[in-house]
N, C-alpha and C. Protein backbone atom coordinates (compact mmCIF):
# COMPACT_ATOMS: atom_id res chain seq x y z
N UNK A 1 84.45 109.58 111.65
CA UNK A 1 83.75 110.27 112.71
C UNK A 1 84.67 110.51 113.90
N UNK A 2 85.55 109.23 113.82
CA UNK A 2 86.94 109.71 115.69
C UNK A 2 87.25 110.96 115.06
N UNK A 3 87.98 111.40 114.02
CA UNK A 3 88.72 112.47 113.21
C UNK A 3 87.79 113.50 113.78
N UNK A 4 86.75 113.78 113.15
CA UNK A 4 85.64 114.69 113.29
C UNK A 4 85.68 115.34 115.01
N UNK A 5 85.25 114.19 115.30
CA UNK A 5 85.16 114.43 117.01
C UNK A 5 86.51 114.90 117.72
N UNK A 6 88.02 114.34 117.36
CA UNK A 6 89.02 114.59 117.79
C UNK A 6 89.30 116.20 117.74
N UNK A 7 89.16 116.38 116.20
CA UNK A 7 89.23 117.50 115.69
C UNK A 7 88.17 119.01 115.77
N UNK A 8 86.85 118.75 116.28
CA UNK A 8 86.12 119.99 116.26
C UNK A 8 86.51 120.76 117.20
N UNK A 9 87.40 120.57 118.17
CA UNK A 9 87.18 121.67 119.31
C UNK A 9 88.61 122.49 118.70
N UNK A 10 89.29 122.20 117.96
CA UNK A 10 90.04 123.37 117.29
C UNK A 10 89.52 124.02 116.10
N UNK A 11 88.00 123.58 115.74
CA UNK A 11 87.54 124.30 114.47
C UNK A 11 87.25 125.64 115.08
N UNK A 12 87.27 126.78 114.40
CA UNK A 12 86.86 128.26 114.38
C UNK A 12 86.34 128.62 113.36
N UNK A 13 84.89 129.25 113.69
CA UNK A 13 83.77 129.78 112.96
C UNK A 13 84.31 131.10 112.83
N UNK A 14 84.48 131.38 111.78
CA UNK A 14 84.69 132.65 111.48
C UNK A 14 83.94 133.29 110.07
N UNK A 15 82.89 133.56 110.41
CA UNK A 15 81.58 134.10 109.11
C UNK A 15 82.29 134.68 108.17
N UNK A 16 82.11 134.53 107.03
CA UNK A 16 82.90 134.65 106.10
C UNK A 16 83.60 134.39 105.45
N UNK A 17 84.52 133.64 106.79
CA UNK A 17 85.50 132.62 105.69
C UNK A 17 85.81 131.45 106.41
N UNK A 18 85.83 130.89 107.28
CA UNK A 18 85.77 129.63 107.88
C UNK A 18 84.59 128.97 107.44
N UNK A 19 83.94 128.04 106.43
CA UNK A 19 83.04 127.61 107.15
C UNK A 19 83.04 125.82 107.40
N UNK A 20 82.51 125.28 107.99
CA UNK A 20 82.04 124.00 108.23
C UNK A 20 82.19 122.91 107.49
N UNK A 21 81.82 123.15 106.24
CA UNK A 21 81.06 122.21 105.40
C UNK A 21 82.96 121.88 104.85
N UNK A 22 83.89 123.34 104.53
CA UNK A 22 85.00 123.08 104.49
C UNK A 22 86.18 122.41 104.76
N UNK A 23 85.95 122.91 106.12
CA UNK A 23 86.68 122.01 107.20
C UNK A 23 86.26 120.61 107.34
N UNK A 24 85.39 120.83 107.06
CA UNK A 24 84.57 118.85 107.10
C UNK A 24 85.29 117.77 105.85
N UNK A 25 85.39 119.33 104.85
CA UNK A 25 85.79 118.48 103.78
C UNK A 25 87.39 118.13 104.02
N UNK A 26 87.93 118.66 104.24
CA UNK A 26 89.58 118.72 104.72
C UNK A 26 89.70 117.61 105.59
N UNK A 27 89.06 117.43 106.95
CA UNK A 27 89.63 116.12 107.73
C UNK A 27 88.91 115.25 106.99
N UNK A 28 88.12 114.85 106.26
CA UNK A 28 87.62 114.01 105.40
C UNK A 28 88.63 113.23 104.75
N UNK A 29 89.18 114.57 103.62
CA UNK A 29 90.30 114.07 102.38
C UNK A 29 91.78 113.73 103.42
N UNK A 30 92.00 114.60 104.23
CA UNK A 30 93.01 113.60 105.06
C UNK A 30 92.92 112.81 105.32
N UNK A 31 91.58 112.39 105.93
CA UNK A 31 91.68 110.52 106.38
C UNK A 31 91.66 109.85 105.02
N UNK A 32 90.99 109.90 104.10
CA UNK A 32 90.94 109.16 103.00
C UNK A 32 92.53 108.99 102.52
N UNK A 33 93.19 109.83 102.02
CA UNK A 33 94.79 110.08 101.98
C UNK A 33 95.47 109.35 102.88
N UNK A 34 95.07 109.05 103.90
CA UNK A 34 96.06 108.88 104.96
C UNK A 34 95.78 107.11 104.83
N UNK A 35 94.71 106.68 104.85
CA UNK A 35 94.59 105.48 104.69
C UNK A 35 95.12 104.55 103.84
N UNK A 36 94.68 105.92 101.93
CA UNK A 36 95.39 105.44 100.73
C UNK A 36 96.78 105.20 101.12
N UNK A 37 97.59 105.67 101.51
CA UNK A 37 99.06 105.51 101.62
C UNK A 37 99.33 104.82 102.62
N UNK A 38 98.65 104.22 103.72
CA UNK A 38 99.22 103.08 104.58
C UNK A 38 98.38 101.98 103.47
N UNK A 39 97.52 101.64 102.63
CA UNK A 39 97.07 100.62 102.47
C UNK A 39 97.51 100.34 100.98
N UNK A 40 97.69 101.26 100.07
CA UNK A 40 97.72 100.41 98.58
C UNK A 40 99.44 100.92 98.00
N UNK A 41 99.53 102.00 98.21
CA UNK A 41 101.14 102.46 97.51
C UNK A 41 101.78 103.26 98.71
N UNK A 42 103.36 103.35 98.12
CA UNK A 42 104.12 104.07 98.85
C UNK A 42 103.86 105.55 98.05
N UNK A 43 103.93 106.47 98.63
CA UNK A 43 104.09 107.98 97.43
C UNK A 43 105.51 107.96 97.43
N UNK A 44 106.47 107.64 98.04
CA UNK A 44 107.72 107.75 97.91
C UNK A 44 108.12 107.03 96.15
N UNK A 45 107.37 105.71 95.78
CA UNK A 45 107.95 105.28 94.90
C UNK A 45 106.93 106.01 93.62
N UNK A 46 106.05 106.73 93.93
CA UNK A 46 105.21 107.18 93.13
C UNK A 46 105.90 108.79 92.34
N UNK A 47 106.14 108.71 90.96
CA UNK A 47 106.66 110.29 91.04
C UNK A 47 105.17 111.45 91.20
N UNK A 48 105.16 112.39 91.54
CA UNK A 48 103.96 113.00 91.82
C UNK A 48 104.54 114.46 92.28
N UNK A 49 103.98 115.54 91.30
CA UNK A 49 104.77 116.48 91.74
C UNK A 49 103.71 117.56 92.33
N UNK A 50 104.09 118.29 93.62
CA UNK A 50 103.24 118.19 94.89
C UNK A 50 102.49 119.67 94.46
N UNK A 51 102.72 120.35 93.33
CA UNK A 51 101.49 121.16 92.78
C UNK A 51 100.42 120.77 91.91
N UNK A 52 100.63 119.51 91.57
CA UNK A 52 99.05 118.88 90.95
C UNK A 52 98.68 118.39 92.03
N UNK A 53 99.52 118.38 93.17
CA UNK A 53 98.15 117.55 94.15
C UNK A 53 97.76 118.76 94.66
N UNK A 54 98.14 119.58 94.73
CA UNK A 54 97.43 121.34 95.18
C UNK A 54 96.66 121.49 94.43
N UNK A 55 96.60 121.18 92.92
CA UNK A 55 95.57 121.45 92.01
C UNK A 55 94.12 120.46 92.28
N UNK A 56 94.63 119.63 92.13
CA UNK A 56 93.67 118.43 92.25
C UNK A 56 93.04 118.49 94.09
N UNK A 57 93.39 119.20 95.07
CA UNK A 57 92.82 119.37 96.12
C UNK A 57 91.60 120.48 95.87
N UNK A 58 92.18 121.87 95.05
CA UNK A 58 91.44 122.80 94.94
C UNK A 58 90.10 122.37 94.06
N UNK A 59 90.13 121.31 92.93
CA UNK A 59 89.49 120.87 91.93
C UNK A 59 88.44 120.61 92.92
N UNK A 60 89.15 119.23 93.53
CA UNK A 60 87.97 118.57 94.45
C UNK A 60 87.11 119.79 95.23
N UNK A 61 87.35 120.64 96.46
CA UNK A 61 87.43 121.77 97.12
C UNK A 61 86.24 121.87 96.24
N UNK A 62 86.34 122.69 94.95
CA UNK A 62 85.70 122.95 94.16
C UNK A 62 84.09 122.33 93.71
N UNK A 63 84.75 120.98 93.67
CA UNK A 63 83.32 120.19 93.38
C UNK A 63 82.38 119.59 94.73
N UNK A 64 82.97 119.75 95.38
CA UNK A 64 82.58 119.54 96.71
C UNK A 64 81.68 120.61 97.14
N UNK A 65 81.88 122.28 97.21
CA UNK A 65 81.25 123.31 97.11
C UNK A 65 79.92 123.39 95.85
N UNK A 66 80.64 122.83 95.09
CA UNK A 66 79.57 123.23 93.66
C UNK A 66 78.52 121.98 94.03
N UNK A 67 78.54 120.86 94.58
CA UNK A 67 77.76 119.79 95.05
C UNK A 67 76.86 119.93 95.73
N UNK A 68 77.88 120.64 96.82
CA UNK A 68 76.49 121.25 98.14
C UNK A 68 75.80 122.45 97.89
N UNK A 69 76.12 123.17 96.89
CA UNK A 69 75.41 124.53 96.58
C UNK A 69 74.17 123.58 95.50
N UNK A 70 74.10 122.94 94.56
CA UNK A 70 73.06 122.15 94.03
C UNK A 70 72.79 121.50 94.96
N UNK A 71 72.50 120.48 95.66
CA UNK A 71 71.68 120.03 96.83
C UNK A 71 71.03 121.12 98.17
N UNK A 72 71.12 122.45 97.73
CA UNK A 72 70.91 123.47 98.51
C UNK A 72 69.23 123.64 98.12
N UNK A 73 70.27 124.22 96.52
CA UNK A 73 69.18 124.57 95.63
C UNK A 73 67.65 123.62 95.80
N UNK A 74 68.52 122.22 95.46
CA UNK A 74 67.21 121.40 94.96
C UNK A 74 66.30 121.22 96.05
N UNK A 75 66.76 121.21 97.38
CA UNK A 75 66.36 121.29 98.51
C UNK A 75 65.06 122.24 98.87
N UNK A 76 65.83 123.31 98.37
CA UNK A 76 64.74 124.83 98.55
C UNK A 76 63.89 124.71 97.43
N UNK A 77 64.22 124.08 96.54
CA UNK A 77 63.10 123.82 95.63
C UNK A 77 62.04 122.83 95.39
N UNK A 78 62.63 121.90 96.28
CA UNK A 78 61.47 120.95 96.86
C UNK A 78 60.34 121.18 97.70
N UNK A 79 61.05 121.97 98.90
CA UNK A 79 60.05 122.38 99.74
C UNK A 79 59.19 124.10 99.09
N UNK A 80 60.19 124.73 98.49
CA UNK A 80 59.17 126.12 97.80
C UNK A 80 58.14 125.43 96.42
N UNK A 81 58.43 125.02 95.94
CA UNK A 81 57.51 123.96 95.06
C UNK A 81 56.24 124.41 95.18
N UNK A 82 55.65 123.33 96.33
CA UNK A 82 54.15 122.84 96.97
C UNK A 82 53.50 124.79 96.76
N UNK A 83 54.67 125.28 97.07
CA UNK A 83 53.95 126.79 97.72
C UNK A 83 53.06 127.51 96.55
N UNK A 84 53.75 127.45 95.26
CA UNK A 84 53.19 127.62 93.37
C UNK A 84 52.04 126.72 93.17
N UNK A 85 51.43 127.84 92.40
CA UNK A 85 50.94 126.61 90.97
C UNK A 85 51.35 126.11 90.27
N UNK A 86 51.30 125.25 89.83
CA UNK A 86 52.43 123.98 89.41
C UNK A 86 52.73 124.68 87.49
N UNK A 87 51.55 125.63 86.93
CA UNK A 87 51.96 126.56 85.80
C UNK A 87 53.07 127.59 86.32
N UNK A 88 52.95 128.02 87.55
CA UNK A 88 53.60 129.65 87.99
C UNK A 88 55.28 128.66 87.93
N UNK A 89 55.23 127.67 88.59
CA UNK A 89 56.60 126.77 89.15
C UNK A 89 57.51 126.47 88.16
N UNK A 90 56.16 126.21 86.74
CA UNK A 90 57.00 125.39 85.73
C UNK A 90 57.65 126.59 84.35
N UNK A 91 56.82 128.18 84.72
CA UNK A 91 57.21 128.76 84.10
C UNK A 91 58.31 129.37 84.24
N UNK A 92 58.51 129.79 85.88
CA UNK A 92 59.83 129.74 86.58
C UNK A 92 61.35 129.08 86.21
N UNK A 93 60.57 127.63 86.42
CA UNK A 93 61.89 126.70 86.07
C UNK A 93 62.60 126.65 84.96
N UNK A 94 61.25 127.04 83.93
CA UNK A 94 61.48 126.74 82.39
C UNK A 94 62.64 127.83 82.09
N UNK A 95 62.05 129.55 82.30
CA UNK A 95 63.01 130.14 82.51
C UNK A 95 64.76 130.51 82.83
N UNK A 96 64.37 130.02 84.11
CA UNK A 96 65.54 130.64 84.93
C UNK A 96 66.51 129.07 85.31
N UNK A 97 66.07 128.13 85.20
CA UNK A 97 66.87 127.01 85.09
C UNK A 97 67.03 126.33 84.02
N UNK A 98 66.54 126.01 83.25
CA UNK A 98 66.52 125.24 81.59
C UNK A 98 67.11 126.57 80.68
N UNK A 99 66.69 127.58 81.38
CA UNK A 99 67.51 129.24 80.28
C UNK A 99 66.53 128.73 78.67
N UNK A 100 64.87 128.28 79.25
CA UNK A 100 64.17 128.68 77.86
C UNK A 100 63.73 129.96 77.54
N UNK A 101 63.60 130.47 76.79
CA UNK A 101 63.24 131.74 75.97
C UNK A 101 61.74 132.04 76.75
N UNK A 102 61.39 133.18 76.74
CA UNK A 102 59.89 133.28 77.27
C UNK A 102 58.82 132.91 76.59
N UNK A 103 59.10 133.59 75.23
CA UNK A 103 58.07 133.60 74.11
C UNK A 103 57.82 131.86 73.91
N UNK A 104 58.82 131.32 74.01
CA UNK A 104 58.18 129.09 73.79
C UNK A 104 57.92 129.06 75.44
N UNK A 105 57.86 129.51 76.22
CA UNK A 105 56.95 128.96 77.50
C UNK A 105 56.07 129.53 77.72
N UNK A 106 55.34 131.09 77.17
CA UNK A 106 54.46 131.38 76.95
C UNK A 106 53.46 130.96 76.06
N UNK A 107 53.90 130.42 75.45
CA UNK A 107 53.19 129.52 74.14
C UNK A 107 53.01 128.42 74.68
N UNK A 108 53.49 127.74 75.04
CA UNK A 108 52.99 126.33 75.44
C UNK A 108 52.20 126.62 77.22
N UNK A 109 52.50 127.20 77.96
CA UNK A 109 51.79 127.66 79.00
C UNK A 109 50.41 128.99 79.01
N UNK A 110 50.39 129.34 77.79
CA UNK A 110 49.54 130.21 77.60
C UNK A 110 49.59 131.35 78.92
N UNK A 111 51.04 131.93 78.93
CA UNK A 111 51.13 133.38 79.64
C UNK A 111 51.80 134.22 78.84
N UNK A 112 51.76 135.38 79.33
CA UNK A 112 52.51 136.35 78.65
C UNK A 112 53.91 136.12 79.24
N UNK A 113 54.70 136.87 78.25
CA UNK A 113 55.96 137.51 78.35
C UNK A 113 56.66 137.94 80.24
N UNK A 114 55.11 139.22 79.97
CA UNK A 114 55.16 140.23 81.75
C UNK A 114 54.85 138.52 82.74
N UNK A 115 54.16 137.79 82.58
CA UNK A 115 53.61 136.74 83.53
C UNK A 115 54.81 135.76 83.83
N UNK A 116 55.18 135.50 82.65
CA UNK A 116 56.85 134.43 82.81
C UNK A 116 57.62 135.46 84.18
N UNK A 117 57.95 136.42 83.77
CA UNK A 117 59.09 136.96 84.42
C UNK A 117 58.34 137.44 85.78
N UNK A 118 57.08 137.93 86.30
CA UNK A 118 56.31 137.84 87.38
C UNK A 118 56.27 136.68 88.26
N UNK A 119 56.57 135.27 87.43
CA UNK A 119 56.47 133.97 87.82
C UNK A 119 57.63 133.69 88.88
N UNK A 120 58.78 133.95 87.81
CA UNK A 120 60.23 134.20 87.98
C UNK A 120 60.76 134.91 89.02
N UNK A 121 60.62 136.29 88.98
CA UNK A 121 60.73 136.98 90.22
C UNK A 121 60.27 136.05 91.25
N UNK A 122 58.89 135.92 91.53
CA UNK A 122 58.12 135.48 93.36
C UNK A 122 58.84 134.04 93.52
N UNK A 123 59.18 133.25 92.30
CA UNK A 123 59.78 131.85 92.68
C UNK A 123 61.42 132.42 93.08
N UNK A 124 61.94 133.08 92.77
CA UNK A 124 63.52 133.45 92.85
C UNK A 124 63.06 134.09 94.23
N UNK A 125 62.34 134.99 94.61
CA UNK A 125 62.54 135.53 95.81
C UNK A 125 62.04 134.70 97.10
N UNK A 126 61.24 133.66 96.76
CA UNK A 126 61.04 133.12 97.86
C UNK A 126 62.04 131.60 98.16
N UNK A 127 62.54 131.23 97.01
CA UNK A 127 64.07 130.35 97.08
C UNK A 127 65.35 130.76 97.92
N UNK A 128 65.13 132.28 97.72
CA UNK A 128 66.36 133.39 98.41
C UNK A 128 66.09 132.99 99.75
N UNK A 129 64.92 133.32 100.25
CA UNK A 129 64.09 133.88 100.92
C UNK A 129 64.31 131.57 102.20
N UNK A 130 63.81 131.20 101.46
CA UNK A 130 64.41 129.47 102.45
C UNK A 130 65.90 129.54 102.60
N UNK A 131 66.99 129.62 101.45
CA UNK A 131 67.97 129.50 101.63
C UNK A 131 68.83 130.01 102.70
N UNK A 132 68.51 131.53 102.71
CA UNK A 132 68.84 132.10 103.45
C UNK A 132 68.75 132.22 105.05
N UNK A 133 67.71 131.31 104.87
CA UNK A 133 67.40 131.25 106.46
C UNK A 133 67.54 129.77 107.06
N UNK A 134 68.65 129.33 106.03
CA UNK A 134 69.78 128.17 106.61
C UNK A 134 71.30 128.79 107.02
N UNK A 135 70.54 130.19 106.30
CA UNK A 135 72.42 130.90 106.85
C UNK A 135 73.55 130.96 106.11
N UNK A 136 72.98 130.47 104.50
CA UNK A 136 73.78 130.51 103.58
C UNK A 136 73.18 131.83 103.11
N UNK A 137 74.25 132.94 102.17
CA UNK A 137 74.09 133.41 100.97
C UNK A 137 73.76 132.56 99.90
N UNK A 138 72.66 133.61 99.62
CA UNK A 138 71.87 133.63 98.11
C UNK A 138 73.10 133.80 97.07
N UNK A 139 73.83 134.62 97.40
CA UNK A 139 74.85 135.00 95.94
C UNK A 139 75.69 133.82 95.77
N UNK A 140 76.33 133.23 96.85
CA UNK A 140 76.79 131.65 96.58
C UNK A 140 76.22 130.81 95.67
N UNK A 141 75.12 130.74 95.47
CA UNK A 141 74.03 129.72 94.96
C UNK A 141 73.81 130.16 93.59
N UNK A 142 74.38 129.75 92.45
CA UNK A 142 73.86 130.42 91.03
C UNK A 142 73.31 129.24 90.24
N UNK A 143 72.75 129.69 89.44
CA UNK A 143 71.74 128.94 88.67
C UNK A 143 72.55 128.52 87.70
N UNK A 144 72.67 126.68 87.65
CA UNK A 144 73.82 126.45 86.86
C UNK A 144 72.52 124.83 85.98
N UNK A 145 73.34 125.04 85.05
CA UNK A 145 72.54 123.93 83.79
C UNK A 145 72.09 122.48 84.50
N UNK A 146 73.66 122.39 85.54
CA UNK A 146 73.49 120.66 86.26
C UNK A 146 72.23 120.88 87.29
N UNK A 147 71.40 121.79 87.52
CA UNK A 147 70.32 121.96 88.59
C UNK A 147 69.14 121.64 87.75
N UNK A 148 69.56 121.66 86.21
CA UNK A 148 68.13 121.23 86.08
C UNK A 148 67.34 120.20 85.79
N UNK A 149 68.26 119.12 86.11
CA UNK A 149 67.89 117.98 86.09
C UNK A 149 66.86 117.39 87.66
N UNK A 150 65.67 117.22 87.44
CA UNK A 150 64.80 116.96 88.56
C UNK A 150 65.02 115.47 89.47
């Protein structure tokens, strides 16, 4: 948190491509780094060649983004939830997050085909519709297999 505090008054918001959650992550992995190497090894005696640690920064980078974009999701889907019928919610989910077929969630939910994807649409547009009005893009946010675990 000193890091954080030392450091925000040179952060710059720049929409689009600066953002926050980034920079957060960066003085983060520096302090962590910085600690690792005063406390357990030297890197000097370590061989380590300094484009896997570029790789392995971007990896992390990576999962760090893909982390907070699922806790976005599940977020907006906690609170858009309550808003469904818990059939309209689950035909949705079944859909567009589990990637089931219509015709087996119409069958076991007793809707049509047109009703699944009616379901689908109003739950996708009103997920857009919270997210977005945290100030994130919707297109950031894709519907990935690890979201569908409740």
């Amino acid at each position: 948190m000193r890091n954080v505090s030392r450091s925000i008054g040179r952060f710059e918001y720049r929409p689009g491509e600066a953002k926050f959650r980034s920079w957060l992550y960066q003085i983060s992995r520096n302090r962590v780094y910085t600690l690792v190497r005063r406390r357990r090894f030297n890197l000097a005696t370590v061989e380590i060649d300094p484009a896997d640690l570029d790789l392995a920064d971007a990896d992390e980078e990576q999962k760090w983004e893909k982390n907070y974009r699922e806790k976005l999701f599940r977020w907006a889907a906690s609170v858009v939830e309550p808003e469904f019928n818990p059939r309209i919610w689950q035909a949705f989910w079944r859909n567009a997050v589990d990637d089931e077929e219509p015709a087996l969630i119409g069958e076991s939910l007793g809707m049509s085909r047109a009703a699944i994807y009616v379901a689908k649409s109003r739950c996708i547009r009103r997920l857009r519709e919270k997210i977005e009005s945290t100030g994130e893009a919707w297109e950031a946010l894709a519907f990935d297999q690890s979201t569908s675990t409740r």
